[in-house]
Structures are given as C-alpha cells and as structure tokens.
Protein backbone atom coordinates (compact mmCIF):
# COMPACT_ATOMS: atom_id res chain seq x y z
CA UNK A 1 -32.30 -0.17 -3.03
CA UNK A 2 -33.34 3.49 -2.36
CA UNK A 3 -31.01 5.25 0.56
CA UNK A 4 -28.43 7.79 0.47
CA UNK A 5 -26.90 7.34 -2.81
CA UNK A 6 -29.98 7.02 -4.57
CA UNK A 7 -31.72 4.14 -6.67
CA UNK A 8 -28.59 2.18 -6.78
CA UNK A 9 -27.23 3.41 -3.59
CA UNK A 10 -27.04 -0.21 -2.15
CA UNK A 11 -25.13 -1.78 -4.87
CA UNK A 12 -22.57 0.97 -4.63
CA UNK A 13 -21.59 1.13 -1.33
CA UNK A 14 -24.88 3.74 0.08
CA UNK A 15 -23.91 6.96 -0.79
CA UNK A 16 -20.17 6.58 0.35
CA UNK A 17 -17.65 8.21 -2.01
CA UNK A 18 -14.55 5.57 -2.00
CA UNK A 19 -17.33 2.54 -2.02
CA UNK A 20 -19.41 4.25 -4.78
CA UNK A 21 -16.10 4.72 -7.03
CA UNK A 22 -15.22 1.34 -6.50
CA UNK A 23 -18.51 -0.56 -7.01
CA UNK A 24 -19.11 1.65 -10.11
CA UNK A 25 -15.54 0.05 -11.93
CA UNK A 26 -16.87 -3.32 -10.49
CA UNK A 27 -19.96 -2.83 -12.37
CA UNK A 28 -18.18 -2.24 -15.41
CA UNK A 29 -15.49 -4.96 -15.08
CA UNK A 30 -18.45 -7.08 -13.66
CA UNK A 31 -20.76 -6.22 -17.49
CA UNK A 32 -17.78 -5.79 -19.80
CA UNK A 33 -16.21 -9.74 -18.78
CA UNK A 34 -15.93 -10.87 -22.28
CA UNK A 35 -13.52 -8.15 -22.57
CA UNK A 36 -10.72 -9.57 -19.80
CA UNK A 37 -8.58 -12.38 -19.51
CA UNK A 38 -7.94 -13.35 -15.93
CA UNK A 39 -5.34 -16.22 -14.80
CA UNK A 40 -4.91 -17.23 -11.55
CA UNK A 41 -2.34 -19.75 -10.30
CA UNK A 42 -2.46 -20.66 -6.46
CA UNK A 43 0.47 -20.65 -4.56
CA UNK A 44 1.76 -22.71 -1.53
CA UNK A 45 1.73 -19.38 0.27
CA UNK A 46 -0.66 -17.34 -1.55
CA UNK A 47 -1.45 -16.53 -5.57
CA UNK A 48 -0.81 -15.21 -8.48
CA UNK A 49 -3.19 -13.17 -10.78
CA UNK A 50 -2.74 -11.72 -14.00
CA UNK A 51 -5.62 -9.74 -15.29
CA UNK A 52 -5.90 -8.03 -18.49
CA UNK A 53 -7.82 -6.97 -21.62
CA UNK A 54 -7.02 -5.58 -25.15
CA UNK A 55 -9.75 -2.75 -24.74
CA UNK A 56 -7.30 0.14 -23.65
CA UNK A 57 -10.94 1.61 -21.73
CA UNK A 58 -11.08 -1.70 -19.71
CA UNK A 59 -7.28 -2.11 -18.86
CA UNK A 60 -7.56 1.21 -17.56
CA UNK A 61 -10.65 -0.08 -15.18
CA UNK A 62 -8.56 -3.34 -14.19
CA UNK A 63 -5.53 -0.77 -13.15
CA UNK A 64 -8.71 1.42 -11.07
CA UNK A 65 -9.80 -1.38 -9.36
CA UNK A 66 -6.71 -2.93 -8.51
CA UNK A 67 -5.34 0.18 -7.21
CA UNK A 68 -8.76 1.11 -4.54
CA UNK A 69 -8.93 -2.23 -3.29
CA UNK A 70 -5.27 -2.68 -2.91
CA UNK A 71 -5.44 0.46 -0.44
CA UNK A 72 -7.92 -1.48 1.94
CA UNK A 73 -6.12 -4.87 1.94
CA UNK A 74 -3.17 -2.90 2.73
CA UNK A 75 -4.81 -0.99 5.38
CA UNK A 76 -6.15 -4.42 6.70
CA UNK A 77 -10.02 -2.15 6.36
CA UNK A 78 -13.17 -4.05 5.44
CA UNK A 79 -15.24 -1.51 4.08
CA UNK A 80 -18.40 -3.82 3.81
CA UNK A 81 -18.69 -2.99 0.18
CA UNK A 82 -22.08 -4.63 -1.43
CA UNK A 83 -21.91 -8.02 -3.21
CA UNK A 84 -19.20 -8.80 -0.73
CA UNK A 85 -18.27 -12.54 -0.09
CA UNK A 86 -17.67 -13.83 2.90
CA UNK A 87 -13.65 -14.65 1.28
CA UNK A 88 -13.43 -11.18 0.39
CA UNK A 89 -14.40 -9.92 3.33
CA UNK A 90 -12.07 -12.30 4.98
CA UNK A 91 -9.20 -11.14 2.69
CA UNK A 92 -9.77 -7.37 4.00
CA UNK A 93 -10.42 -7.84 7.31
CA UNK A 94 -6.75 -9.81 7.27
CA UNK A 95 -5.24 -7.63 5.21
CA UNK A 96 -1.77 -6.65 7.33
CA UNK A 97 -1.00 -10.66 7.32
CA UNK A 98 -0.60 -10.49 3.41
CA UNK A 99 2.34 -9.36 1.13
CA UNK A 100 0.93 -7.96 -1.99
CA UNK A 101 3.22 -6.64 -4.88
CA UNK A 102 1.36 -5.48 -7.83
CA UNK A 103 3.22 -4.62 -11.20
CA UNK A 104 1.65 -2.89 -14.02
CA UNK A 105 1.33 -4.11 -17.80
CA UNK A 106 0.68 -2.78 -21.07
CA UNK A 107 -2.87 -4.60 -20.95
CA UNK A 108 -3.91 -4.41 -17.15
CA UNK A 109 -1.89 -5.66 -14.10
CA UNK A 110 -0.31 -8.62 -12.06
CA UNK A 111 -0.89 -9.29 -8.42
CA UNK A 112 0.87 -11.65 -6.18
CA UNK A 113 -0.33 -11.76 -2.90
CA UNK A 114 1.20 -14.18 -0.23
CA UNK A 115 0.61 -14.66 3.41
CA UNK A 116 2.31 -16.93 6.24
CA UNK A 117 -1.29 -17.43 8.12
CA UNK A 118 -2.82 -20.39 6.20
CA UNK A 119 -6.04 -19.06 6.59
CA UNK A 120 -5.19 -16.50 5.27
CA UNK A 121 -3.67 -18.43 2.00
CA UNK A 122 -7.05 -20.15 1.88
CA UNK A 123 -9.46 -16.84 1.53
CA UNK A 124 -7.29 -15.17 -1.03
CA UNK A 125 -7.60 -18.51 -3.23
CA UNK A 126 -11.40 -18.84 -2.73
CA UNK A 127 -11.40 -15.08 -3.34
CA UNK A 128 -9.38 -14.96 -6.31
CA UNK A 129 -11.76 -18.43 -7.49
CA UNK A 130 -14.72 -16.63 -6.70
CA UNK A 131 -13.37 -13.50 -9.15
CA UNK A 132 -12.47 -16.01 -12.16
C-alpha cells in the first residue's frame, strides 16, 4: 500500500491527481451508503440510474463522482483506477460506443446510458449491478 501517494496511495489511484480525487469521493460514497438511494432499471439498450441522498454533503459527492467518471467514459479512457471490476473497466475501455445523458436533481443525479454494441449493454448492467 506504500508508493507514491503515500499509505493509501494504492487505493487511490498511486499518487495520480484525477485518480486520487476520484477514489477519495468513492471512499466516501463507498462508507457513507446508508446515506443514498440508488435505482437502477436495465434497458433493452442500456440503463437507467437514479442516485440520490437527502444529506445535501453526499448529493454533492454523487454529482463529483458522476461528473469525473463521466469524463473517462466519454473519452472512451480506462484509467485503471483501484478496486476496478473487470465490468467497469469494460465500460471505460468502450466508452465512445455509449450514449450517456446525465441530468441533475435536487438530491443527486440521473444517468441513462445506452449503447448499440450488446456487449456493451451487458457491462454497463453488470456495472451498474455491481454499484447497487
């Protein structure tokens, strides 16, 4: 666990910037779960995920993360981020095949993310299975 970013330098991301931001709101999403309400409703092409919490602190985390990770899939850029599945990973690295549209709420945000590539339909439901 010791390396460039220090003691917890592996968990977020090894002393990177962009992966050390993001793994540090996954952290707190990851210890503050009692505090969110996630739904997710699969698609024929894709799904649907609204994720949200009454703790104004934690909405404002759900909007973070949302935001960071929405840059890679967009980007199609796997940036190997620790505690990685092997859906998420495949959800990255085929990032250009997906339409995402994300629309903010009061409470946190709504994704829908689509894709004509089946395969591609299949990791972002294990992913977004995986999350829940």
């Amino acid at each position: 666990m010791m390396g460039r970013g220090g003691m917890m330098g592996g968990m977020r991301g090894g002393g990177d910037s962009t992966s050390a931001a993001i793994m540090t709101v996954v952290h707190e999403l990851m210890t503050n779960h009692d505090k969110l309400r996630r739904t997710v409703t699969n698609l024929p092409n894709g799904i649907r995920t609204l994720t949200e919490s009454d703790d104004p602190v934690m909405a404002q985390q759900i909007k973070k993360h949302v935001s960071a990770t929405g840059e890679f899939v967009t980007k199609g850029v796997d940036p190997n981020l620790p505690m990685s599945s092997p859906a998420l990973h495949g959800v990255l690295r085929n990032g250009t095949k997906i339409t995402r549209q994300t629309e903010l709420t009061a409470k946190g945000v709504l994704v829908i993310e689509t894709s004509t590539d089946s395969a591609t339909v299949a990791l972002l439901q294990a992913h977004a299975t995986e999350m829940t």
